[in-house]
C-alpha atoms as a PDB file:
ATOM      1  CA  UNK A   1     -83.082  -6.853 -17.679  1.00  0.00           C
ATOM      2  CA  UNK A   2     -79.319  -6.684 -17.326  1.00  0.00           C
ATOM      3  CA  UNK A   3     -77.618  -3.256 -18.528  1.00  0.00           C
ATOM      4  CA  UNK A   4     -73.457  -2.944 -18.602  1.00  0.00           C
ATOM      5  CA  UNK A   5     -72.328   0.302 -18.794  1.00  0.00           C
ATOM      6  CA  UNK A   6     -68.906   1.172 -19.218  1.00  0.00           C
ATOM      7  CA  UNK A   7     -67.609  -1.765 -16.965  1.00  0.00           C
ATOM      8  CA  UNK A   8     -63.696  -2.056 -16.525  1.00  0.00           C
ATOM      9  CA  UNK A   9     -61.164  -4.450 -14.616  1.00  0.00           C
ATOM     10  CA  UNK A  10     -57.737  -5.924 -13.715  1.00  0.00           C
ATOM     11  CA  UNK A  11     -56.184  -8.176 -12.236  1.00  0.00           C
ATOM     12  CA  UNK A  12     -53.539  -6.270 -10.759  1.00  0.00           C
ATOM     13  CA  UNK A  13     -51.895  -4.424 -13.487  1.00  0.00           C
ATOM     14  CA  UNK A  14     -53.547  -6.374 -16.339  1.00  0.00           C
ATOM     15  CA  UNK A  15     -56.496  -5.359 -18.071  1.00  0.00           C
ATOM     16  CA  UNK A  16     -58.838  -8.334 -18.499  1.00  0.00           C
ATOM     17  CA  UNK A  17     -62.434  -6.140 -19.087  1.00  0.00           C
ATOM     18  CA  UNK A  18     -61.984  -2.831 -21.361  1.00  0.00           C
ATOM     19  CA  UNK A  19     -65.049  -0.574 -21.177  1.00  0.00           C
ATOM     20  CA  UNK A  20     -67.775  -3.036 -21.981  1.00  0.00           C
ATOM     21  CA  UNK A  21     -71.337  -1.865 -22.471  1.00  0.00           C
ATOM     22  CA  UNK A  22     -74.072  -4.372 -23.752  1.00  0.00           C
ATOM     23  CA  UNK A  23     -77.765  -5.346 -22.598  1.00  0.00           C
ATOM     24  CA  UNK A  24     -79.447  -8.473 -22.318  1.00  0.00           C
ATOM     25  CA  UNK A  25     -83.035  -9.089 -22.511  1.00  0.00           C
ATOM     26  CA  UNK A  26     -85.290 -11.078 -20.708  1.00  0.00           C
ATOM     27  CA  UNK A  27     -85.674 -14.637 -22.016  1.00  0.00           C
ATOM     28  CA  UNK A  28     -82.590 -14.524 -24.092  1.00  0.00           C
ATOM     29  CA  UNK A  29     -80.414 -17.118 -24.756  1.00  0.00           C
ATOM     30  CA  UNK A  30     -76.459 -15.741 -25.511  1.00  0.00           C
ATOM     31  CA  UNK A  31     -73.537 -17.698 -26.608  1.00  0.00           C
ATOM     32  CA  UNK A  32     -70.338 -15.477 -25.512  1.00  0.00           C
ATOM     33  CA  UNK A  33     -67.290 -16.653 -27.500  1.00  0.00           C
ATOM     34  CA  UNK A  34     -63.592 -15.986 -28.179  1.00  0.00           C
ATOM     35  CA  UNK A  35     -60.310 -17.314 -27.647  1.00  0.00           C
ATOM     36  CA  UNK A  36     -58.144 -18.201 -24.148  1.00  0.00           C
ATOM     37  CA  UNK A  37     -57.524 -14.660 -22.242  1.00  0.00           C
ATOM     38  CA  UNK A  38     -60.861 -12.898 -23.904  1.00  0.00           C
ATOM     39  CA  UNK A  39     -61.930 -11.740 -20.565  1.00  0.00           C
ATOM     40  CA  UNK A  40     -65.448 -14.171 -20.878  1.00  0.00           C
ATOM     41  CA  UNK A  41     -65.212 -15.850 -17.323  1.00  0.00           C
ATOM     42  CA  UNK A  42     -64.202 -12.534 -15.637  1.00  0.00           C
ATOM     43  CA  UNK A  43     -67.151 -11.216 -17.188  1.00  0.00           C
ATOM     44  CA  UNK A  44     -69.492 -14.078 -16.064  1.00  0.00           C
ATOM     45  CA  UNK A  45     -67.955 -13.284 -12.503  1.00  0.00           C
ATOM     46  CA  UNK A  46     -68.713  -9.508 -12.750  1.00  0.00           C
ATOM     47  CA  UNK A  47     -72.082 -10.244 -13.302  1.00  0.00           C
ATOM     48  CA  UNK A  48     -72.865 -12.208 -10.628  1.00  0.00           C
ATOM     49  CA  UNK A  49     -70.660 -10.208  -7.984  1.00  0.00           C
ATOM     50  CA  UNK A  50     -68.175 -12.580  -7.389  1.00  0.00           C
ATOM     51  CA  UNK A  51     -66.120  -9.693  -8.534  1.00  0.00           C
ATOM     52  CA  UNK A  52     -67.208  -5.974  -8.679  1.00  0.00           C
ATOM     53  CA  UNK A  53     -66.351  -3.851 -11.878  1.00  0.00           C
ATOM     54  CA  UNK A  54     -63.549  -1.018 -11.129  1.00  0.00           C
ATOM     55  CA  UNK A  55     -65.160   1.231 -13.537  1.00  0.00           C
ATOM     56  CA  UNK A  56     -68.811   1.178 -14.769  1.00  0.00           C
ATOM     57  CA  UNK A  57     -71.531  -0.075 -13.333  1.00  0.00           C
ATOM     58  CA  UNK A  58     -74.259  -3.123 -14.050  1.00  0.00           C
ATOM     59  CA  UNK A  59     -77.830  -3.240 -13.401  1.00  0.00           C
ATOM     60  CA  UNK A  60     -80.169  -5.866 -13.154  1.00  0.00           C
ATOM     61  CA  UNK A  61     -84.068  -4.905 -13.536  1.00  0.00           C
ATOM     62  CA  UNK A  62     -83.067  -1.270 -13.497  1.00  0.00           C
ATOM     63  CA  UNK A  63     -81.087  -1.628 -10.141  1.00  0.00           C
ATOM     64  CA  UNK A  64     -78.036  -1.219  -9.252  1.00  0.00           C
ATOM     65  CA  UNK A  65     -76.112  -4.389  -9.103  1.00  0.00           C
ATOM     66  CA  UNK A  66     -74.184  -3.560  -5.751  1.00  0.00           C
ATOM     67  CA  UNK A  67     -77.397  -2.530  -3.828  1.00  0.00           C
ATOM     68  CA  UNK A  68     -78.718  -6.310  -3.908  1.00  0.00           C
ATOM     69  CA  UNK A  69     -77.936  -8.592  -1.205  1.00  0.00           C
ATOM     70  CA  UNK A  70     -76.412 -11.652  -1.652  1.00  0.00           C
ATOM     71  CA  UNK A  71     -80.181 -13.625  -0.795  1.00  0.00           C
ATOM     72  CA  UNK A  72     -81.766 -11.499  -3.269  1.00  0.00           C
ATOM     73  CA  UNK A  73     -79.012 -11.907  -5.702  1.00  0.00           C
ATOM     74  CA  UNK A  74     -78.921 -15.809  -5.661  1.00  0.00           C
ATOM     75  CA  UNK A  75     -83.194 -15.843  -6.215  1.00  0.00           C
ATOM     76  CA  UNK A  76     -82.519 -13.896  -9.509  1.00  0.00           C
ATOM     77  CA  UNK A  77     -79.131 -15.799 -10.930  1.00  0.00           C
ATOM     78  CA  UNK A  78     -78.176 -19.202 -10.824  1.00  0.00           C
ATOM     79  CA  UNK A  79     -74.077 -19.754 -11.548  1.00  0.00           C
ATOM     80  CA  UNK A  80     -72.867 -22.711 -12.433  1.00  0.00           C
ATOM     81  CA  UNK A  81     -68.690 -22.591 -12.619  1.00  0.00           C
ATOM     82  CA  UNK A  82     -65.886 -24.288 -14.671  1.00  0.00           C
ATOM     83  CA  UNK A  83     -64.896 -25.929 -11.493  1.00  0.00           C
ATOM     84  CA  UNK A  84     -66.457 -26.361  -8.733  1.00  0.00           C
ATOM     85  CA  UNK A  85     -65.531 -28.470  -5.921  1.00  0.00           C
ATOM     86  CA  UNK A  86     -66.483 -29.335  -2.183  1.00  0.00           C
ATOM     87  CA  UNK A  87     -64.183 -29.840   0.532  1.00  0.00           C
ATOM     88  CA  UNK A  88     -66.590 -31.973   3.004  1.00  0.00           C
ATOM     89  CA  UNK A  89     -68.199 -35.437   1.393  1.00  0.00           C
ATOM     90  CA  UNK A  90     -71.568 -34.268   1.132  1.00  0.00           C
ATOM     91  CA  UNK A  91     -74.098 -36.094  -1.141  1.00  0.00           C
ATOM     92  CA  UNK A  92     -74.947 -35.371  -4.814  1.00  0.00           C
ATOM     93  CA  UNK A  93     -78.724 -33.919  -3.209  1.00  0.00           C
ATOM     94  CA  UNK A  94     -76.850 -32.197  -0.549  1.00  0.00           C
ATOM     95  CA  UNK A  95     -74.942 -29.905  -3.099  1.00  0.00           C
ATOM     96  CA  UNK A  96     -78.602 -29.640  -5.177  1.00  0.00           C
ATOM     97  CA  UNK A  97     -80.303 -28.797  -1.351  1.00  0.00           C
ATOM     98  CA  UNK A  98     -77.722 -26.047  -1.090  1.00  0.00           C
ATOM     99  CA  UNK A  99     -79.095 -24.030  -4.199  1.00  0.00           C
ATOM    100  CA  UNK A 100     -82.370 -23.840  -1.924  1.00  0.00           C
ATOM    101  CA  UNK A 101     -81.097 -21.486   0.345  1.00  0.00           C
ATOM    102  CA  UNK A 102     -81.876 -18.031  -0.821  1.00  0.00           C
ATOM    103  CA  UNK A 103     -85.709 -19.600  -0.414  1.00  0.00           C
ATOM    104  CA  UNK A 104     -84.752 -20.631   3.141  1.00  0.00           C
ATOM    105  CA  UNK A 105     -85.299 -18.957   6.763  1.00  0.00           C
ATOM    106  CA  UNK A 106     -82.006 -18.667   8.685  1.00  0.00           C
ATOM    107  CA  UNK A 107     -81.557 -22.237  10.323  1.00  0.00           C
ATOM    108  CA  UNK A 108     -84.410 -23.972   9.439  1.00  0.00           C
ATOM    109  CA  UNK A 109     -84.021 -27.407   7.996  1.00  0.00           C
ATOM    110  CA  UNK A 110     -84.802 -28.963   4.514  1.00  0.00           C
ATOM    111  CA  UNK A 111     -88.854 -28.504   3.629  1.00  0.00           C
ATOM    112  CA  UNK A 112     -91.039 -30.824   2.044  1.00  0.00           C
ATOM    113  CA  UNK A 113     -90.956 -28.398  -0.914  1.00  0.00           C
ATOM    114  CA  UNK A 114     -87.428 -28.192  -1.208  1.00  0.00           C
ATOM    115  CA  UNK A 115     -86.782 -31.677  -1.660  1.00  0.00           C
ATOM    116  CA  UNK A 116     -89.518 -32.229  -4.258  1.00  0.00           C
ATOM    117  CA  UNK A 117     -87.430 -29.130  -6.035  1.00  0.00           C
ATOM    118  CA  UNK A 118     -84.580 -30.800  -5.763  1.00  0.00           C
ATOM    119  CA  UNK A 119     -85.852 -33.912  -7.025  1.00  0.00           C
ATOM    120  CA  UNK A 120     -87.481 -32.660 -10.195  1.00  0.00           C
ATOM    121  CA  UNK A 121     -83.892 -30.528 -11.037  1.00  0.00           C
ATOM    122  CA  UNK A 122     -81.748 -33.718 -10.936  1.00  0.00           C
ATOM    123  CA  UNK A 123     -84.833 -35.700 -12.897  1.00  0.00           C
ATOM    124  CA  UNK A 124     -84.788 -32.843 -15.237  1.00  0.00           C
ATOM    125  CA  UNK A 125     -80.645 -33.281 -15.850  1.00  0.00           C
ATOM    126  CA  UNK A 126     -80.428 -36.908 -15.714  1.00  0.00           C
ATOM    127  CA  UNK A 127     -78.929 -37.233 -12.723  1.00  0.00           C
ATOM    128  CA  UNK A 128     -81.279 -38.588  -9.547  1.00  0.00           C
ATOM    129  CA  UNK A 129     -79.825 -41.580  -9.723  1.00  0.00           C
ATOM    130  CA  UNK A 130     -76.624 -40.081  -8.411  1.00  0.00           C
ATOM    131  CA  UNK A 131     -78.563 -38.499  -5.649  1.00  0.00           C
ATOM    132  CA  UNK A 132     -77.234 -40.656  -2.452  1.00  0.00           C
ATOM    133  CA  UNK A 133     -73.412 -40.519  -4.004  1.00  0.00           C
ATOM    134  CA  UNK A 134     -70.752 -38.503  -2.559  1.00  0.00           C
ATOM    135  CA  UNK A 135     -70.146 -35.623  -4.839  1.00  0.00           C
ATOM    136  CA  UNK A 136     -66.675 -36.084  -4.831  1.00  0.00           C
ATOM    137  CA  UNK A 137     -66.317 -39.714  -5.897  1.00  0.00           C
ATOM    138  CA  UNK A 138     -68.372 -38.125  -9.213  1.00  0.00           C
ATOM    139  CA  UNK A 139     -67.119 -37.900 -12.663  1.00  0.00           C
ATOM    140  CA  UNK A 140     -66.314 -34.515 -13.869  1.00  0.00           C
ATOM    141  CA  UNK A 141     -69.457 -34.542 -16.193  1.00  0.00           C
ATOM    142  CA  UNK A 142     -71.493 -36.041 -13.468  1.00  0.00           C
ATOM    143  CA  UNK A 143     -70.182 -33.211 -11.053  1.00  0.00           C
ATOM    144  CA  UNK A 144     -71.239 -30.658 -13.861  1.00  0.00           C
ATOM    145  CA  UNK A 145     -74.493 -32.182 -14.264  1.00  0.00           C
ATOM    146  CA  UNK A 146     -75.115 -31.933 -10.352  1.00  0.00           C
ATOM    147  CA  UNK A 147     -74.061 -28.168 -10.096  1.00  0.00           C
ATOM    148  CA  UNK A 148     -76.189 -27.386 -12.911  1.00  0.00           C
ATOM    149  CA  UNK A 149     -79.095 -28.907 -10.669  1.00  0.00           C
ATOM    150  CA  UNK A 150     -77.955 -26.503  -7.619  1.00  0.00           C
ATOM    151  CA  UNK A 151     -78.133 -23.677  -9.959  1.00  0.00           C
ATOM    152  CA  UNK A 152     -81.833 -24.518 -11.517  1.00  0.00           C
ATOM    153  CA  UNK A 153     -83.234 -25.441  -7.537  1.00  0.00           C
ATOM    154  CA  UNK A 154     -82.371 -21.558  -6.745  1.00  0.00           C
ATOM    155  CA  UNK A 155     -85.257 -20.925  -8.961  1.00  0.00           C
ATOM    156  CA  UNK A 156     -83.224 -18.145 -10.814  1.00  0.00           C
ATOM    157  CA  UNK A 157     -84.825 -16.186 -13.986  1.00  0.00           C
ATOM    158  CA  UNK A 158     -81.028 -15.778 -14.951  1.00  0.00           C
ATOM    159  CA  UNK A 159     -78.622 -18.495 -15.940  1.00  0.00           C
ATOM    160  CA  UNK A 160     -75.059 -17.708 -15.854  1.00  0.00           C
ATOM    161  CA  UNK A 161     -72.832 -20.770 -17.270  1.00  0.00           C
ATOM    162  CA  UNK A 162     -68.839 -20.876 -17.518  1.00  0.00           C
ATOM    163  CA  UNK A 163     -67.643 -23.330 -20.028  1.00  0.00           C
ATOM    164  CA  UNK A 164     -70.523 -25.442 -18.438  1.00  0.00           C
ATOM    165  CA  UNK A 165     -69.296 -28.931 -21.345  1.00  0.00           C
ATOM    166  CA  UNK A 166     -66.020 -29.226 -20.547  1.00  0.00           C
ATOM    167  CA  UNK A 167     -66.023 -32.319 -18.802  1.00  0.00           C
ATOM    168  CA  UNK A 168     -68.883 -34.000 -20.386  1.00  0.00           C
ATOM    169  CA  UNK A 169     -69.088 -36.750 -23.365  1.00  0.00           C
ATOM    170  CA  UNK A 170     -70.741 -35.999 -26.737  1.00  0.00           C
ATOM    171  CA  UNK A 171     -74.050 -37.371 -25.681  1.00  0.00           C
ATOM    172  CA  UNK A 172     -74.451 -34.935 -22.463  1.00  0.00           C
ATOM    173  CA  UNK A 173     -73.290 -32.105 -24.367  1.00  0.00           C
ATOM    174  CA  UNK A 174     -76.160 -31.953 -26.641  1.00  0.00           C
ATOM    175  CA  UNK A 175     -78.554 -32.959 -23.701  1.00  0.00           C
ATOM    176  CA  UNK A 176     -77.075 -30.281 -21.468  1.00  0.00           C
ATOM    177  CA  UNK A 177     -78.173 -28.013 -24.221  1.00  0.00           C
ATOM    178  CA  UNK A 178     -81.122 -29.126 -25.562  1.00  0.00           C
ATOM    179  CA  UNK A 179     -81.820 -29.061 -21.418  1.00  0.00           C
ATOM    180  CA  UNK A 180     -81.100 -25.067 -21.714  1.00  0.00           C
ATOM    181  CA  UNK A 181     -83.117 -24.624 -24.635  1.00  0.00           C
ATOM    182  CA  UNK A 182     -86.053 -26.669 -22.859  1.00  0.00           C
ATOM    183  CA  UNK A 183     -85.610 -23.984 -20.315  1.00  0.00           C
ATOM    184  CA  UNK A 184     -84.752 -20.859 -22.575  1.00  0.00           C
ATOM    185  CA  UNK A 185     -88.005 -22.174 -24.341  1.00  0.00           C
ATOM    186  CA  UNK A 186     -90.613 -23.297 -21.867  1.00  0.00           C
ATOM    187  CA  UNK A 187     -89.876 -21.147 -18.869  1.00  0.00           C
ATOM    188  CA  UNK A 188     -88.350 -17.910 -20.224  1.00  0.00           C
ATOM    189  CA  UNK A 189     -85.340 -18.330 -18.579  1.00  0.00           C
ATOM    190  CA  UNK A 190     -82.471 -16.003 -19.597  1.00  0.00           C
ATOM    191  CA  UNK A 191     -79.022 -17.799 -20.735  1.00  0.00           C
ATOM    192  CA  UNK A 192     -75.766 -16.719 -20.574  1.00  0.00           C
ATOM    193  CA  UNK A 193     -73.157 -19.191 -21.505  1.00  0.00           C
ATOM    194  CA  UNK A 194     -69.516 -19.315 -22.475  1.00  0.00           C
ATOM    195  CA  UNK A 195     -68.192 -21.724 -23.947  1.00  0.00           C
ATOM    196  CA  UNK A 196     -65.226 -22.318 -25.963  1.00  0.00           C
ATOM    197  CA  UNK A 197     -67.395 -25.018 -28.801  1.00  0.00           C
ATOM    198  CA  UNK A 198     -68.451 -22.599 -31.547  1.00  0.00           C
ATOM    199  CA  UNK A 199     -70.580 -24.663 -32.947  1.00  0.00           C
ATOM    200  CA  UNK A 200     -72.492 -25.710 -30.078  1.00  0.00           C
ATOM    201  CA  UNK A 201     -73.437 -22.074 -29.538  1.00  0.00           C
ATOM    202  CA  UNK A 202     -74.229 -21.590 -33.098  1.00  0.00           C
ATOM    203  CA  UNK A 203     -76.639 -24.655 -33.030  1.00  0.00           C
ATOM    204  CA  UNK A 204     -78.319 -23.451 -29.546  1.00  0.00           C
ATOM    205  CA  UNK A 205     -77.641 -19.826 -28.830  1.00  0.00           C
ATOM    206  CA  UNK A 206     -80.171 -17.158 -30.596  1.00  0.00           C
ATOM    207  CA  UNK A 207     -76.993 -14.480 -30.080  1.00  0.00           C
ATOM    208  CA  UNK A 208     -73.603 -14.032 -30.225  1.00  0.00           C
ATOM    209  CA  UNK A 209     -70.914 -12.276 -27.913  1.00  0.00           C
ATOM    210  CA  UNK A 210     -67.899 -12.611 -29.478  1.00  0.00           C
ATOM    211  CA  UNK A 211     -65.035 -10.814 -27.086  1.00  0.00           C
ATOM    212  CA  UNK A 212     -61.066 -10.500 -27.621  1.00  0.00           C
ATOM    213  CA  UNK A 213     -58.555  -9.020 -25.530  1.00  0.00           C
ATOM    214  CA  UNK A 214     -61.326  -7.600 -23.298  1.00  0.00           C
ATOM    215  CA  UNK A 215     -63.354  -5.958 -26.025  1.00  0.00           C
ATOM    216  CA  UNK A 216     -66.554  -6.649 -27.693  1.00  0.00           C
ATOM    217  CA  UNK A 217     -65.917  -7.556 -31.408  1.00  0.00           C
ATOM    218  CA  UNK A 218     -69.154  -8.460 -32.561  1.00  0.00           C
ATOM    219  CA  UNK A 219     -72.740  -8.964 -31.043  1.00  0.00           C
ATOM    220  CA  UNK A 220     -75.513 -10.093 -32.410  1.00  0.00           C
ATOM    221  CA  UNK A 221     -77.901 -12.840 -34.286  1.00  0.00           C
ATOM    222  CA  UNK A 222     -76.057 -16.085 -34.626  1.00  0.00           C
ATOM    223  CA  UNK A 223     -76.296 -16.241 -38.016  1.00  0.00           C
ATOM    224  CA  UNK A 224     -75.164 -13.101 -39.027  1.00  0.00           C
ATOM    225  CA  UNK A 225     -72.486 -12.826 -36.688  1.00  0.00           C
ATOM    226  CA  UNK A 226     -70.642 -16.229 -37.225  1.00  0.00           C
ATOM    227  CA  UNK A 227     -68.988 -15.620 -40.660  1.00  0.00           C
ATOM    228  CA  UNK A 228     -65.653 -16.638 -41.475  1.00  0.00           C
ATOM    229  CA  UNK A 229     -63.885 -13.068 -41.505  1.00  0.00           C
ATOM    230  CA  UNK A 230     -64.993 -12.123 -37.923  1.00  0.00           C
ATOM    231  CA  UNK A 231     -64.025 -15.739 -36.861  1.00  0.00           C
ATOM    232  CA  UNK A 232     -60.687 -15.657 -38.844  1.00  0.00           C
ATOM    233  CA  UNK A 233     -59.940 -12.635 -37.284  1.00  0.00           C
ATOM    234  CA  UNK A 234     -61.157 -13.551 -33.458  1.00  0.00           C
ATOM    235  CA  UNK A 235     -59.014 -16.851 -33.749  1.00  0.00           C
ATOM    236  CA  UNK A 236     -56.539 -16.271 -36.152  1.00  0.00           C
ATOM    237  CA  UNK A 237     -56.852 -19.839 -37.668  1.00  0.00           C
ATOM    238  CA  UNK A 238     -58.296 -20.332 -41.483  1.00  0.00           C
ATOM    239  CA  UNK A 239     -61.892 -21.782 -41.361  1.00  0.00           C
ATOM    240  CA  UNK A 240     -64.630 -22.710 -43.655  1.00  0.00           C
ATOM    241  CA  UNK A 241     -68.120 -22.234 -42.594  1.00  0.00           C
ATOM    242  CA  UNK A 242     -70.917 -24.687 -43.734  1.00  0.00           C
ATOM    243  CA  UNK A 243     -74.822 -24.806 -43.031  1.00  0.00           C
ATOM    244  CA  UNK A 244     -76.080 -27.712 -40.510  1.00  0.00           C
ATOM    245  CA  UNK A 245     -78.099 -29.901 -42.788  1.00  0.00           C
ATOM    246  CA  UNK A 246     -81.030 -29.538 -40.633  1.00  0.00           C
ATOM    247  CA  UNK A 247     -80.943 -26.568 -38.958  1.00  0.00           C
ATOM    248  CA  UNK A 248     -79.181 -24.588 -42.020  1.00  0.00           C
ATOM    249  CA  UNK A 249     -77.451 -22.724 -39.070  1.00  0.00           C
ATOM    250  CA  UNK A 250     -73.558 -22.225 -39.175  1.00  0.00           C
ATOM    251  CA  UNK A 251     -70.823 -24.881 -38.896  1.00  0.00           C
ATOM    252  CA  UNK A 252     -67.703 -23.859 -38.085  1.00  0.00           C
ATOM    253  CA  UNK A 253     -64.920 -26.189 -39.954  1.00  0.00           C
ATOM    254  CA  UNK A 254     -61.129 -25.424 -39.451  1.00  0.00           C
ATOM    255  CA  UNK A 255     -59.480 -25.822 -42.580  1.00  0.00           C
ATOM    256  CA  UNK A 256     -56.684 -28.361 -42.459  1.00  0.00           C
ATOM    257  CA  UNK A 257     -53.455 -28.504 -44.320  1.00  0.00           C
ATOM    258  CA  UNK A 258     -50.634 -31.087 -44.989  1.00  0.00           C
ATOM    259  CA  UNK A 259     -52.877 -34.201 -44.153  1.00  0.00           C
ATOM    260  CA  UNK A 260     -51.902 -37.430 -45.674  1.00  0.00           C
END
């Protein structure tokens, strides 16, 4: 489905993506990890053409990334960004209309359709109630929550997610997730998230990306790839890994020293 060949880039004179190559599946669901600076953002961008690789090349469905318009883009992969904000006071179901319009003619108006879409999306992430609120008077995990409803009324078979549980409590963590399982699960959707909370990806993610200093250091099945050397080594910090009572998948425990 998605194939990254070679892909390179800078910011200026930095290096921030060093000659990645990797493929994703259809209906996978991929944790990419790593510490502050690992390049796992930029990458999120490259792949949805915020920003264009200056080496390489990526292709989605055996087509050249670059040769899809942005319409045709935004029908295959929804984004949903660390921070996203809105200049204008437009509504919480304004914000969710918006991820209608790669479905839209030029000018036309809201349908009938698109507002039952919308609907079910902010049902699905617990958030219709919010639906006549100005987005900007939101919390951060109720703006999350919102975007994430944009991104699913696009329709998209891809999910691209950046730190997408930042702002959000323990309780919406787990039921953002268990949302993109539901999805993952039910509708084949394919899942790319970073996030920064190990052992949220190890709980919900079937593989691993684990990237440092704009490399790939390991990729693979969660189990096998979240053991304590390659963690020890990604984040330089000791850690003890134990097995979720329930799931028996990892949990990732940083040791700590000199407590009273």
């Amino acid at each position: 489905m998605i194939q990254v060949n070679q892909i390179s880039f800078s910011y200026a004179d930095s290096p921030v993506i060093r000659e990645l190559s990797f493929s994703i599946e259809a209906g996978e669901f991929v944790g990419i990890i790593g510490p502050n600076g690992a390049g796992k953002s930029t990458l999120l961008k490259l792949l949805d053409r915020i920003l264009r690789p200056q080496h390489g090349s990526i292709e989605l469905n055996n087509k050249r990334l670059s040769q899809y318009n942005r319409r045709e883009l935004a029908r295959l992969i929804g984004f949903v960004q660390q921070d996203f904000s809105s200049a204008f006071n437009f509504s919480a179901l304004d914000i969710v209309l918006m991820g209608r319009f790669p479905h839209q003619k030029s000018f036309s108006f809201d349908s009938a359709q698109d507002l039952e879409i919308a609907r079910r999306v902010m049902i699905l992430t617990d958030c219709d109630y919010l639906r006549q609120r100005e987005f900007n008077t939101l919390s951060g995990g109720e703006r999350q929550r919102i975007v994430l409803s944009s991104a699913l009324a696009q329709e998209p078979k891809i999910l691209l997610l950046d730190e997408p549980t930042n702002a959000l409590d323990l309780k919406h963590q787990l039921h953002f997730y268990e949302i993109l399982s539901k999805l993952n699960h039910e509708r084949g959707m394919t899942i790319l998230t970073v996030t920064h909370d190990v052992n949220l990806a190890a709980q919900f993610c079937k593989r691993i990306i684990v990237m440092k200093n704009g490399e790939i250091l390991a990729d693979g099945k969660t189990s096998d790839v979240l053991n304590k050397e390659t963690l020890q080594g990604v984040y330089d910090t000791p850690l003890e890994i134990v097995r979720h009572p329930n799931s028996r998948l990892p949990v990732i425990l940083p040791e700590l020293k000199n407590r009273a």
